[in-house]
PDB file of N, CA and C in Angstrom:
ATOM      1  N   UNK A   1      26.230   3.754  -2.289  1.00  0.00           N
ATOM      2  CA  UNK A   1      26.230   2.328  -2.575  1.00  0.00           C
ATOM      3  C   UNK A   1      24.853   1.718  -2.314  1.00  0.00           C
ATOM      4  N   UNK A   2      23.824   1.785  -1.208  1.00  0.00           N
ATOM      5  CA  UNK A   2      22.805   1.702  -1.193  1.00  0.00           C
ATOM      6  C   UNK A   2      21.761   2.029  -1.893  1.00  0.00           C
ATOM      7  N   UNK A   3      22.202   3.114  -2.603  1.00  0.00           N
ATOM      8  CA  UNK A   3      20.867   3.426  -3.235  1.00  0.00           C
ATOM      9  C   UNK A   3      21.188   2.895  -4.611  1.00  0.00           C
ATOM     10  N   UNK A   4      22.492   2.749  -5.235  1.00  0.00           N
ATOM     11  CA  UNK A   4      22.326   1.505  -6.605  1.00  0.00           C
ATOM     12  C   UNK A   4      21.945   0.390  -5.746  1.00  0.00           C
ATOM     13  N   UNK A   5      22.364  -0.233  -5.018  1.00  0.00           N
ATOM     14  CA  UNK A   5      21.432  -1.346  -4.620  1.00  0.00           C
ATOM     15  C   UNK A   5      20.177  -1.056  -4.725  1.00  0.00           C
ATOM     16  N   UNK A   6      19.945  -0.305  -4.073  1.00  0.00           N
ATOM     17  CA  UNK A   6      18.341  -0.264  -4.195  1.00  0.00           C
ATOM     18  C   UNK A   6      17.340   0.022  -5.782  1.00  0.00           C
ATOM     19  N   UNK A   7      17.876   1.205  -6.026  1.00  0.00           N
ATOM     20  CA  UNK A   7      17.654   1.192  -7.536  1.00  0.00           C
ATOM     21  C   UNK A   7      17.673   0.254  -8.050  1.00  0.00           C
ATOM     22  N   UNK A   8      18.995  -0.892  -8.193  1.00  0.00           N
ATOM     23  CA  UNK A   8      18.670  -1.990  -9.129  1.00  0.00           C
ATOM     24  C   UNK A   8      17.617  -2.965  -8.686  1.00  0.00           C
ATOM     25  N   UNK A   9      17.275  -3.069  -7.408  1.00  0.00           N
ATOM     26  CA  UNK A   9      16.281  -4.034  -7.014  1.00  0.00           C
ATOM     27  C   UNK A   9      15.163  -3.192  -7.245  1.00  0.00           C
ATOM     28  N   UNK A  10      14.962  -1.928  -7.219  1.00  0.00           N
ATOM     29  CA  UNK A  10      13.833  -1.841  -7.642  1.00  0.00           C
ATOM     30  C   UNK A  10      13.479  -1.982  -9.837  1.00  0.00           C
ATOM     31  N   UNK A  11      14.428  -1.870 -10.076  1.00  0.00           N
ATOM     32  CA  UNK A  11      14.484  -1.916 -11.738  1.00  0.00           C
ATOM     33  C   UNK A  11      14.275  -3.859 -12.216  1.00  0.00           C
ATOM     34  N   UNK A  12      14.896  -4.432 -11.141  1.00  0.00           N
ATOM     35  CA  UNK A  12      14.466  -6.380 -11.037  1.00  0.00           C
ATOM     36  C   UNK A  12      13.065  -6.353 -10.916  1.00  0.00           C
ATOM     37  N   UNK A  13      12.158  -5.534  -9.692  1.00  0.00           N
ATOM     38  CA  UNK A  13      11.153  -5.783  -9.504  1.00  0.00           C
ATOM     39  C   UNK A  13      10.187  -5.343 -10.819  1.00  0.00           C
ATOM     40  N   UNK A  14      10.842  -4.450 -11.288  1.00  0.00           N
ATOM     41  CA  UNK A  14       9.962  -3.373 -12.440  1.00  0.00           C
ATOM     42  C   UNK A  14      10.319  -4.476 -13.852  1.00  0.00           C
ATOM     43  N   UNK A  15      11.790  -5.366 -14.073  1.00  0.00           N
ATOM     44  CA  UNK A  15      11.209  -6.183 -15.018  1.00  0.00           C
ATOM     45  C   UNK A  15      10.811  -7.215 -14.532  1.00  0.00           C
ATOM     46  N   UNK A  16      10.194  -7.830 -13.519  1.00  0.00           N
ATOM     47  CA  UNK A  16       9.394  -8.924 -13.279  1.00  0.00           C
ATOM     48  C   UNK A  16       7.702  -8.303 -13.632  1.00  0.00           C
ATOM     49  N   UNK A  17       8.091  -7.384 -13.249  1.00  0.00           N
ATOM     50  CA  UNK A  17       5.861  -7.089 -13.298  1.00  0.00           C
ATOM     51  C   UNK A  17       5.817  -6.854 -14.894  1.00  0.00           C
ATOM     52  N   UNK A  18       7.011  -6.116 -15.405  1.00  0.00           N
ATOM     53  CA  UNK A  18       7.091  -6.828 -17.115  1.00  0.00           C
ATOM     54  C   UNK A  18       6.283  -7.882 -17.520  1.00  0.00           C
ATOM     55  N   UNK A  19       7.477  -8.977 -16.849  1.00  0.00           N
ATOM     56  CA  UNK A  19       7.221 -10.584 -17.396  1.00  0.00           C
ATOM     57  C   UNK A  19       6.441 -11.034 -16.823  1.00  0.00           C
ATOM     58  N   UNK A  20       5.421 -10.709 -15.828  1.00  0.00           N
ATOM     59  CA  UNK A  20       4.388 -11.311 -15.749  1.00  0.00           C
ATOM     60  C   UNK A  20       3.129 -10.603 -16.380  1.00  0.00           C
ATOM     61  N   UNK A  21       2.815  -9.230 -16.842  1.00  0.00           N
ATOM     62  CA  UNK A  21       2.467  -8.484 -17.474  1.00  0.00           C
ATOM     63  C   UNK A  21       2.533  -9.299 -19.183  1.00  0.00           C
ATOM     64  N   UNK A  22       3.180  -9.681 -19.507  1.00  0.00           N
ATOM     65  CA  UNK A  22       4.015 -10.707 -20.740  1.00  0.00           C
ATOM     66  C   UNK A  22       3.539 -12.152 -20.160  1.00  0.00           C
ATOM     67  N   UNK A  23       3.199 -12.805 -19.301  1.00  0.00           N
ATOM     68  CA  UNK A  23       2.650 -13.866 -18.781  1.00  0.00           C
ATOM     69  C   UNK A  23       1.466 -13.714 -19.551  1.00  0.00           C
ATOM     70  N   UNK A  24       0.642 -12.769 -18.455  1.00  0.00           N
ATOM     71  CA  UNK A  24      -0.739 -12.596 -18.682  1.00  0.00           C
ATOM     72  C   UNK A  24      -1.345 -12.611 -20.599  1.00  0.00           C
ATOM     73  N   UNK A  25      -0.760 -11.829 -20.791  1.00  0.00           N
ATOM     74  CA  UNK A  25      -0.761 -11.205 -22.293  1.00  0.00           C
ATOM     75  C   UNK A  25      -1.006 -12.537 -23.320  1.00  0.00           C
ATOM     76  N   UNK A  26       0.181 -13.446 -23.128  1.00  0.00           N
ATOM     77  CA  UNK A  26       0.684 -15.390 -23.337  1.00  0.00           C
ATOM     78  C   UNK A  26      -0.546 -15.790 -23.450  1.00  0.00           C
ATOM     79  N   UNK A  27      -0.981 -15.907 -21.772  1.00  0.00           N
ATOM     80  CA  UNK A  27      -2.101 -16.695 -21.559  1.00  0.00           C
ATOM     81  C   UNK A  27      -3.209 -16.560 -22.413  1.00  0.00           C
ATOM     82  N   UNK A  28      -3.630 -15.323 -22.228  1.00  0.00           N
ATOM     83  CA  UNK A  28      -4.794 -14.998 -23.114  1.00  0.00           C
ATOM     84  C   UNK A  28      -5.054 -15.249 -24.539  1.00  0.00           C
ATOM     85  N   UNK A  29      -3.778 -14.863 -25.598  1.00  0.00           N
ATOM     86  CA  UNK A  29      -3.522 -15.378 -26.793  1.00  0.00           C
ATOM     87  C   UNK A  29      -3.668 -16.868 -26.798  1.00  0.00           C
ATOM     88  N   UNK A  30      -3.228 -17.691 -25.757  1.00  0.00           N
ATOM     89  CA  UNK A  30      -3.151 -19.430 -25.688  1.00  0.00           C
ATOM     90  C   UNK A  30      -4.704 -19.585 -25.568  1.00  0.00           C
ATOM     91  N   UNK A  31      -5.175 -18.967 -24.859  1.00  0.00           N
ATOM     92  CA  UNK A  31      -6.654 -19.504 -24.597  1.00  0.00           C
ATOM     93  C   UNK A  31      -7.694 -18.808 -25.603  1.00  0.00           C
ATOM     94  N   UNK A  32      -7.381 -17.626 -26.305  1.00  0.00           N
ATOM     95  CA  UNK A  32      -8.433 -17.542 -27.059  1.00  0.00           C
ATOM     96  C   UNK A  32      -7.939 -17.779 -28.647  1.00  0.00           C
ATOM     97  N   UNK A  33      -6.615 -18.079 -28.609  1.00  0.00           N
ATOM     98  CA  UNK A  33      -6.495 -18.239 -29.762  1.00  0.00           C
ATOM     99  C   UNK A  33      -6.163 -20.453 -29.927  1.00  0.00           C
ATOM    100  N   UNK A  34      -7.060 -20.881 -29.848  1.00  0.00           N
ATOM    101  CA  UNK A  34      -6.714 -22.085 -29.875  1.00  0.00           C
ATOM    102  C   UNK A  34      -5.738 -23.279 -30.474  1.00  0.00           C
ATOM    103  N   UNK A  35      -5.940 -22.299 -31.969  1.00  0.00           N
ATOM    104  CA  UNK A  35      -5.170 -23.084 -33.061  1.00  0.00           C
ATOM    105  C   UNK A  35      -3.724 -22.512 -33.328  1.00  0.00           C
ATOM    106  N   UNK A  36      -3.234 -21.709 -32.646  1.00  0.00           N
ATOM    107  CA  UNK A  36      -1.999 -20.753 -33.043  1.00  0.00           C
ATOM    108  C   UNK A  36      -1.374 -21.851 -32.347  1.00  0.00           C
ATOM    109  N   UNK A  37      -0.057 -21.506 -33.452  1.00  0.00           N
ATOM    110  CA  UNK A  37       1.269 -22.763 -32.691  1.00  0.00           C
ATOM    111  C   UNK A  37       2.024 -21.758 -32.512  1.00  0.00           C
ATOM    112  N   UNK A  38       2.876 -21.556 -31.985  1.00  0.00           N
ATOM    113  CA  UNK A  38       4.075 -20.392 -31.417  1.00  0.00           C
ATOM    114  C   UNK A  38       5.340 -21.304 -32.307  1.00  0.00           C
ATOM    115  N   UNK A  39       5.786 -19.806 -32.994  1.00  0.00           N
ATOM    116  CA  UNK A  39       6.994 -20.291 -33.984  1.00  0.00           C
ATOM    117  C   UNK A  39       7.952 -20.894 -32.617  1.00  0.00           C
ATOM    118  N   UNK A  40       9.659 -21.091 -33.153  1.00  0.00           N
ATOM    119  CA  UNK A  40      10.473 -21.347 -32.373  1.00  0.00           C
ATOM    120  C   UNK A  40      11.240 -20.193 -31.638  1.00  0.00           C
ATOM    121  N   UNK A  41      10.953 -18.737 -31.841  1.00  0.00           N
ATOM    122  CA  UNK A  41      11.379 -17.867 -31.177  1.00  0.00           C
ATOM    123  C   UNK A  41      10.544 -17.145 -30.145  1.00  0.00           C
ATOM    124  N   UNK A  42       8.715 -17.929 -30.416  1.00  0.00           N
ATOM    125  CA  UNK A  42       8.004 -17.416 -29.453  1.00  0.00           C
ATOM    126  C   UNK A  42       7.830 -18.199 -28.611  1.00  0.00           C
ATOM    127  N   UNK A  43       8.305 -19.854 -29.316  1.00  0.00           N
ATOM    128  CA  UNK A  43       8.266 -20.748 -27.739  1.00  0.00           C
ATOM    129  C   UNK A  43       9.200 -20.533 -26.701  1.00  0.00           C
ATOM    130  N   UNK A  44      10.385 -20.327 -27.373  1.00  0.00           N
ATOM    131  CA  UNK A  44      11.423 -19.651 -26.186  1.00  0.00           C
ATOM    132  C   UNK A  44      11.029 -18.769 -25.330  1.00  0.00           C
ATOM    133  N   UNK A  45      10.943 -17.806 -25.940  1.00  0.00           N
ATOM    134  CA  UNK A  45      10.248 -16.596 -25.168  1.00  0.00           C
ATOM    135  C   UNK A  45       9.241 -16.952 -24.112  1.00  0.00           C
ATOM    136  N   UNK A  46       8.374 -17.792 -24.363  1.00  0.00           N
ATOM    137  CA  UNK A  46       7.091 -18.119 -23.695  1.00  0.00           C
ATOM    138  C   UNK A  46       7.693 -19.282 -22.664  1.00  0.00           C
ATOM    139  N   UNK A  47       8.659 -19.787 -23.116  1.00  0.00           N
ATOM    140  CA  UNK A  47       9.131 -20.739 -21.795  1.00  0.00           C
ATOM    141  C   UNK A  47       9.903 -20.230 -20.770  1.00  0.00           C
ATOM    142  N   UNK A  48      11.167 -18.901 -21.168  1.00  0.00           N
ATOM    143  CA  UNK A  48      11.617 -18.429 -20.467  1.00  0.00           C
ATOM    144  C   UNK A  48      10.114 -17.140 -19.480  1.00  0.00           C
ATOM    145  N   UNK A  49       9.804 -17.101 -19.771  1.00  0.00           N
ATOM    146  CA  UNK A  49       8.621 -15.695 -19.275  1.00  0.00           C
ATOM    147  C   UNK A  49       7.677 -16.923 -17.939  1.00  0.00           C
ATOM    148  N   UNK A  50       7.527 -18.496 -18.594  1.00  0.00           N
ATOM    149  CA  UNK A  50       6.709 -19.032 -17.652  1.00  0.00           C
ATOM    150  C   UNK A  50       7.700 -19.646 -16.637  1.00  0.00           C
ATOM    151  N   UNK A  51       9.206 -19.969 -17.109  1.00  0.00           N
ATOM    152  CA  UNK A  51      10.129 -20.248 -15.730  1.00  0.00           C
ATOM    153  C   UNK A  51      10.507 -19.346 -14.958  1.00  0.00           C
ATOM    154  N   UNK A  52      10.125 -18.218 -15.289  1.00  0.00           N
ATOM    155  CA  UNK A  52      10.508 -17.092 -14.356  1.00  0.00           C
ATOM    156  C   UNK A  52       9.322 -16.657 -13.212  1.00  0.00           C
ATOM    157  N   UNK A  53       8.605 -16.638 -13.721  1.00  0.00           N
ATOM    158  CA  UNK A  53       6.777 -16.093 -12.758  1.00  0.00           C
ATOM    159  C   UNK A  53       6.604 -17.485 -12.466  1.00  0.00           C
ATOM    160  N   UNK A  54       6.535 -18.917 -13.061  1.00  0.00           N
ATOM    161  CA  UNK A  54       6.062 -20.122 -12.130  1.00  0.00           C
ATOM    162  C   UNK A  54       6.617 -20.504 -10.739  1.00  0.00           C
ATOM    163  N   UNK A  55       7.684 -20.410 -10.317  1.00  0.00           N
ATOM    164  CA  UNK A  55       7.974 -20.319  -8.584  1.00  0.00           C
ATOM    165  C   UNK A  55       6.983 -19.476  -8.256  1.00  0.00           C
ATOM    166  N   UNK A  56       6.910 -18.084  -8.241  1.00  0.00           N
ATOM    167  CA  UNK A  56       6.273 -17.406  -6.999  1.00  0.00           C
ATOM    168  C   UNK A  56       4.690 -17.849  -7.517  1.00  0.00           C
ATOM    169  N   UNK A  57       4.029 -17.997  -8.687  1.00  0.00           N
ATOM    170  CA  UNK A  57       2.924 -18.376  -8.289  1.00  0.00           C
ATOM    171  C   UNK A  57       2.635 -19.318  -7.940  1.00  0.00           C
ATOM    172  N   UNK A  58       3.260 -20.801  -7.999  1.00  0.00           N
ATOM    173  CA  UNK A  58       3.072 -21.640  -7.754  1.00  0.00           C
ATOM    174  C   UNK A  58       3.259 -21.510  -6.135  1.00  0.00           C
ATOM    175  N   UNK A  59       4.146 -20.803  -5.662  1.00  0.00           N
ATOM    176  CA  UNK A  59       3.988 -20.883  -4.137  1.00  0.00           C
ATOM    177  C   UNK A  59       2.731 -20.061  -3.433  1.00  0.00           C
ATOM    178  N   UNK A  60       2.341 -19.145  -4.212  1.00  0.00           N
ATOM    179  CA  UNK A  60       1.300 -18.102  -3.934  1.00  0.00           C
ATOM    180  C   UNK A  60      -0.436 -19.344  -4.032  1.00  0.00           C
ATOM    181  N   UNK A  61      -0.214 -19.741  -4.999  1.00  0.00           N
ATOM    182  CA  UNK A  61      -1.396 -21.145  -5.187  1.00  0.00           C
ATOM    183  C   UNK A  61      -1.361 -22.115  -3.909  1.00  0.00           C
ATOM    184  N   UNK A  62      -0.378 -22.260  -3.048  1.00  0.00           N
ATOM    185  CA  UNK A  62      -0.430 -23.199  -2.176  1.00  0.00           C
ATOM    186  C   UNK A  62      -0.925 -22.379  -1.075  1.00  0.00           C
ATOM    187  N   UNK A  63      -0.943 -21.535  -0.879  1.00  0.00           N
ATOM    188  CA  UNK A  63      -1.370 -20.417   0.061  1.00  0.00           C
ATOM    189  C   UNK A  63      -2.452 -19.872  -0.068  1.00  0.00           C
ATOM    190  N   UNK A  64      -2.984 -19.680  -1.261  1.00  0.00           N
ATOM    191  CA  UNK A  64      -4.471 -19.215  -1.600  1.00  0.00           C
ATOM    192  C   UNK A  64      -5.065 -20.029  -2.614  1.00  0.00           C
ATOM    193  N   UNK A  65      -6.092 -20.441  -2.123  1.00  0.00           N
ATOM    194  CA  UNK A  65      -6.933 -21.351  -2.953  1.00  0.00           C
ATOM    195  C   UNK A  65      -7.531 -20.667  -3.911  1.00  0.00           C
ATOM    196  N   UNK A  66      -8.152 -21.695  -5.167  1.00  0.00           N
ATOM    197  CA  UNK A  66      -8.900 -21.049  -6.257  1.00  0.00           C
ATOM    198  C   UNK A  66     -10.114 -20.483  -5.540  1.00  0.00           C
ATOM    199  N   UNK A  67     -10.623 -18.976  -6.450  1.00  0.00           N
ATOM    200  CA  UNK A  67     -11.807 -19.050  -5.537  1.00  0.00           C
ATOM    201  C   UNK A  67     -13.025 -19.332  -6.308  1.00  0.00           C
ATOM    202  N   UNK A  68     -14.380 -20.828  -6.166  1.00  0.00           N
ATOM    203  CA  UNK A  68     -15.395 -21.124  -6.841  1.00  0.00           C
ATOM    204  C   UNK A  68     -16.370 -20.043  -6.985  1.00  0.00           C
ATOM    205  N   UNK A  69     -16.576 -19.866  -8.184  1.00  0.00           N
ATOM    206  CA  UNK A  69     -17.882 -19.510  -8.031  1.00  0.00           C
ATOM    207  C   UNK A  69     -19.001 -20.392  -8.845  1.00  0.00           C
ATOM    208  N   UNK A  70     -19.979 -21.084  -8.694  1.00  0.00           N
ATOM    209  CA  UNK A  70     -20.405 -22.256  -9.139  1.00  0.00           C
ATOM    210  C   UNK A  70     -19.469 -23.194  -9.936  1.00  0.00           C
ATOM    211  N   UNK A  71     -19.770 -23.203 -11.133  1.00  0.00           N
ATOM    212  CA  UNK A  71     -18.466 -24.108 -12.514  1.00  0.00           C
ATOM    213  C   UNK A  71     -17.485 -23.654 -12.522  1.00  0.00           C
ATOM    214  N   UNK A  72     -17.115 -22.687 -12.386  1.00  0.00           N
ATOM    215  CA  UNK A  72     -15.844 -21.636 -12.473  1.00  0.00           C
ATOM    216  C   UNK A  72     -15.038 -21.250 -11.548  1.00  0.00           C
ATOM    217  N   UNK A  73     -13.846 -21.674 -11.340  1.00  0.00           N
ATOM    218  CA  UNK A  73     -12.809 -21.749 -10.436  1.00  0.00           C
ATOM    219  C   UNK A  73     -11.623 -20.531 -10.914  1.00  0.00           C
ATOM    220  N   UNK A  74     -11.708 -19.579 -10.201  1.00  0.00           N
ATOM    221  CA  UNK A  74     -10.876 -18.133 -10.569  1.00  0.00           C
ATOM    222  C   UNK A  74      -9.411 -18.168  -9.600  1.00  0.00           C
ATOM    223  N   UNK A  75      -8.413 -18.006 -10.534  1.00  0.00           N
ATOM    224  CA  UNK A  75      -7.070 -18.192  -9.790  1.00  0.00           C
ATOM    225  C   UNK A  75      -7.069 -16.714  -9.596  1.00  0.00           C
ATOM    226  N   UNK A  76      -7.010 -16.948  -8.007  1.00  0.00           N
ATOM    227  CA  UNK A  76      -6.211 -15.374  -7.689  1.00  0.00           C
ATOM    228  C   UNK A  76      -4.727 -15.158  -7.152  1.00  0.00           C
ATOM    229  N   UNK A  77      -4.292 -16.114  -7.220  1.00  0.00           N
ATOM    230  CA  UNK A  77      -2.441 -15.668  -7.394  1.00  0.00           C
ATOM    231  C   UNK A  77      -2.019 -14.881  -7.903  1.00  0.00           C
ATOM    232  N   UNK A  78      -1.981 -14.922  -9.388  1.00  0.00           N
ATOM    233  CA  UNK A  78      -1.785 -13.984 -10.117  1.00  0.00           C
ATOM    234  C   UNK A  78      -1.886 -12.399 -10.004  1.00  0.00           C
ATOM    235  N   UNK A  79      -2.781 -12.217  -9.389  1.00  0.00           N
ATOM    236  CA  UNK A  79      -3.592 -10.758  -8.811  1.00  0.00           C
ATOM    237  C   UNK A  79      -3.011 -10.415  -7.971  1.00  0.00           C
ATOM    238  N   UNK A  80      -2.629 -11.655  -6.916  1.00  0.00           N
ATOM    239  CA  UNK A  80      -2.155 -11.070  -5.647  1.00  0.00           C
ATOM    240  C   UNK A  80      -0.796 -10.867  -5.947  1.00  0.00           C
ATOM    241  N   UNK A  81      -0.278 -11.334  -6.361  1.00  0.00           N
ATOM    242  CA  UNK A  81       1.293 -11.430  -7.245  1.00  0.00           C
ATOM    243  C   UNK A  81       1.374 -10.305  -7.700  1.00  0.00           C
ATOM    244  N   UNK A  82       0.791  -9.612  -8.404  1.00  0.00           N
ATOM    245  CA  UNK A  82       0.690  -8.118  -9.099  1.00  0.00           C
ATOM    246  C   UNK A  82       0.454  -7.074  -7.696  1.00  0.00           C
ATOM    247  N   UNK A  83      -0.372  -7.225  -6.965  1.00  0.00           N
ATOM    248  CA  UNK A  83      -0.520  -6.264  -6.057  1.00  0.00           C
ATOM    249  C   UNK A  83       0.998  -6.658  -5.144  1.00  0.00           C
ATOM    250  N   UNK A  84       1.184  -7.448  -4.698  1.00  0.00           N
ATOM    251  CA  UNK A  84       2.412  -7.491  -3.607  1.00  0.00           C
ATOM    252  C   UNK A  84       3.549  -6.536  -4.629  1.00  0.00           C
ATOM    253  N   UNK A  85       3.698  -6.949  -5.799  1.00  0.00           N
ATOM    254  CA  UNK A  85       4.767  -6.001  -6.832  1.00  0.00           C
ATOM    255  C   UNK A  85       4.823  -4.519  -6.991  1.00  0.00           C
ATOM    256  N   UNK A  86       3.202  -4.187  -6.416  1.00  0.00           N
ATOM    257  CA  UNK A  86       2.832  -3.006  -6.798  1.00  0.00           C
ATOM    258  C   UNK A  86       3.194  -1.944  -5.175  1.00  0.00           C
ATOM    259  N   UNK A  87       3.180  -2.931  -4.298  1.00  0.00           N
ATOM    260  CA  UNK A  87       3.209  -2.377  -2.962  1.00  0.00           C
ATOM    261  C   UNK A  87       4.745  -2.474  -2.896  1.00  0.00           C
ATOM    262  N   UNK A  88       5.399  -3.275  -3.414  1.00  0.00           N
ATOM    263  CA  UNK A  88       6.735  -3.354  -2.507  1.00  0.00           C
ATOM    264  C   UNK A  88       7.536  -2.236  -3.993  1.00  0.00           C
ATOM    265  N   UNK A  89       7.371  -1.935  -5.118  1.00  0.00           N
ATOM    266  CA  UNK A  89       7.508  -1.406  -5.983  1.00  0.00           C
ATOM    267  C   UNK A  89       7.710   0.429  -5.062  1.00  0.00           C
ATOM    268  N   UNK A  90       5.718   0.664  -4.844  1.00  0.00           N
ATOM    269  CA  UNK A  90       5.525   2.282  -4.594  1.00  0.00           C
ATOM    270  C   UNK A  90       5.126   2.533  -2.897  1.00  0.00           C
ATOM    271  N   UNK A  91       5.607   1.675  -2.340  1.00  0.00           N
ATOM    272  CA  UNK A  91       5.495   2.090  -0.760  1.00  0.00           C
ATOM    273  C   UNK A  91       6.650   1.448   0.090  1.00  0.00           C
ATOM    274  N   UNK A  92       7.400   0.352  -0.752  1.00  0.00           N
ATOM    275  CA  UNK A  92       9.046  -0.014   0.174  1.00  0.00           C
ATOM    276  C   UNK A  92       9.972   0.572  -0.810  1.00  0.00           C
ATOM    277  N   UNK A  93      10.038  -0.062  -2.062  1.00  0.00           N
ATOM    278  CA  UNK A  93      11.635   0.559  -2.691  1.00  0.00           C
ATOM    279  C   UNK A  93      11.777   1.975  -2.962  1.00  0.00           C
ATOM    280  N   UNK A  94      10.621   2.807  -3.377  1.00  0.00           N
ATOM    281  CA  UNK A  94      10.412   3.540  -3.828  1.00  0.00           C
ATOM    282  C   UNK A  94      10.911   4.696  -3.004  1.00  0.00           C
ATOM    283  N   UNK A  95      10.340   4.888  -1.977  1.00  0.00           N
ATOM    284  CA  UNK A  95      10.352   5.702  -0.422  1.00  0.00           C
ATOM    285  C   UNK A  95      11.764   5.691   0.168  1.00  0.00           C
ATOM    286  N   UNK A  96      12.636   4.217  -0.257  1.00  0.00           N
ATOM    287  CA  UNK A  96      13.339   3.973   0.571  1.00  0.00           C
ATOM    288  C   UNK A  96      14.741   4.209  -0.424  1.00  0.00           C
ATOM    289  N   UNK A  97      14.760   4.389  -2.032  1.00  0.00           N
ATOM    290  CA  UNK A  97      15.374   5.004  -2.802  1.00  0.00           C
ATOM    291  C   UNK A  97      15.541   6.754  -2.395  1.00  0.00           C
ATOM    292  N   UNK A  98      14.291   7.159  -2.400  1.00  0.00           N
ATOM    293  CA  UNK A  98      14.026   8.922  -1.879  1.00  0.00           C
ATOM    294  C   UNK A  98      14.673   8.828  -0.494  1.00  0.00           C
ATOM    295  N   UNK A  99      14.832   8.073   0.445  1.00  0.00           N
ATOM    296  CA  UNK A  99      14.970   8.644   1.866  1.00  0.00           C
ATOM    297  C   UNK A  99      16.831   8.772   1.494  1.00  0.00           C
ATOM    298  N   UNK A 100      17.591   7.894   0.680  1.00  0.00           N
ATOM    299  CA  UNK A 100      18.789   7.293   0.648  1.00  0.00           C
ATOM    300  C   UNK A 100      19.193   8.799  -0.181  1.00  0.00           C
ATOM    301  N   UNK A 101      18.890   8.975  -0.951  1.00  0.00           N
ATOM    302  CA  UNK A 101      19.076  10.588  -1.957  1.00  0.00           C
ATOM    303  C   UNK A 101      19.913  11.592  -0.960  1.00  0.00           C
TER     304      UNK A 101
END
């Protein structure tokens, strides 16, 4: 019973780094593509993908500031958001799926 628990929380964590993976991807198309309008099946998509990742970064932003470098203000939430996913992914669930086996 533990280890489907665990399995499935680790398969939640594996589609969140998805959808923020699918965040990132968003963003970039929004910002370099200026003039693109997103039909009505990619605004969905793009609203559900940003209500899902906006809690934890938005709480991760209150905790770590942008960091300046002269004009340019670099969000590192995002980053850190990916690494905490990546640690609790291949050094807690991971280990702790194998120990349960």
């Amino acid at each position: 019973m533990l280890s489907i628990m665990l399995q499935v929380l680790y398969l939640l964590l594996y589609a969140f780094f998805l959808v923020l993976i699918g965040r990132f991807i968003m963003g970039y198309v929004l910002t370099f593509g200026r003039r693109w309008q997103p039909g009505r099946g990619a605004a969905a998509t793009m609203e559900i993908v940003w209500s899902v990742t906006d809690p934890p970064l938005k709480a991760l932003r209150r905790v770590i500031p942008p960091l300046r470098l002269g004009t340019v203000s670099l969000d590192l939430s995002s980053l850190v958001l990916l690494v905490i996913l990546f640690v609790l992914m291949d050094y807690v669930v991971g280990p702790l799926i194998d120990s349960v086996r």
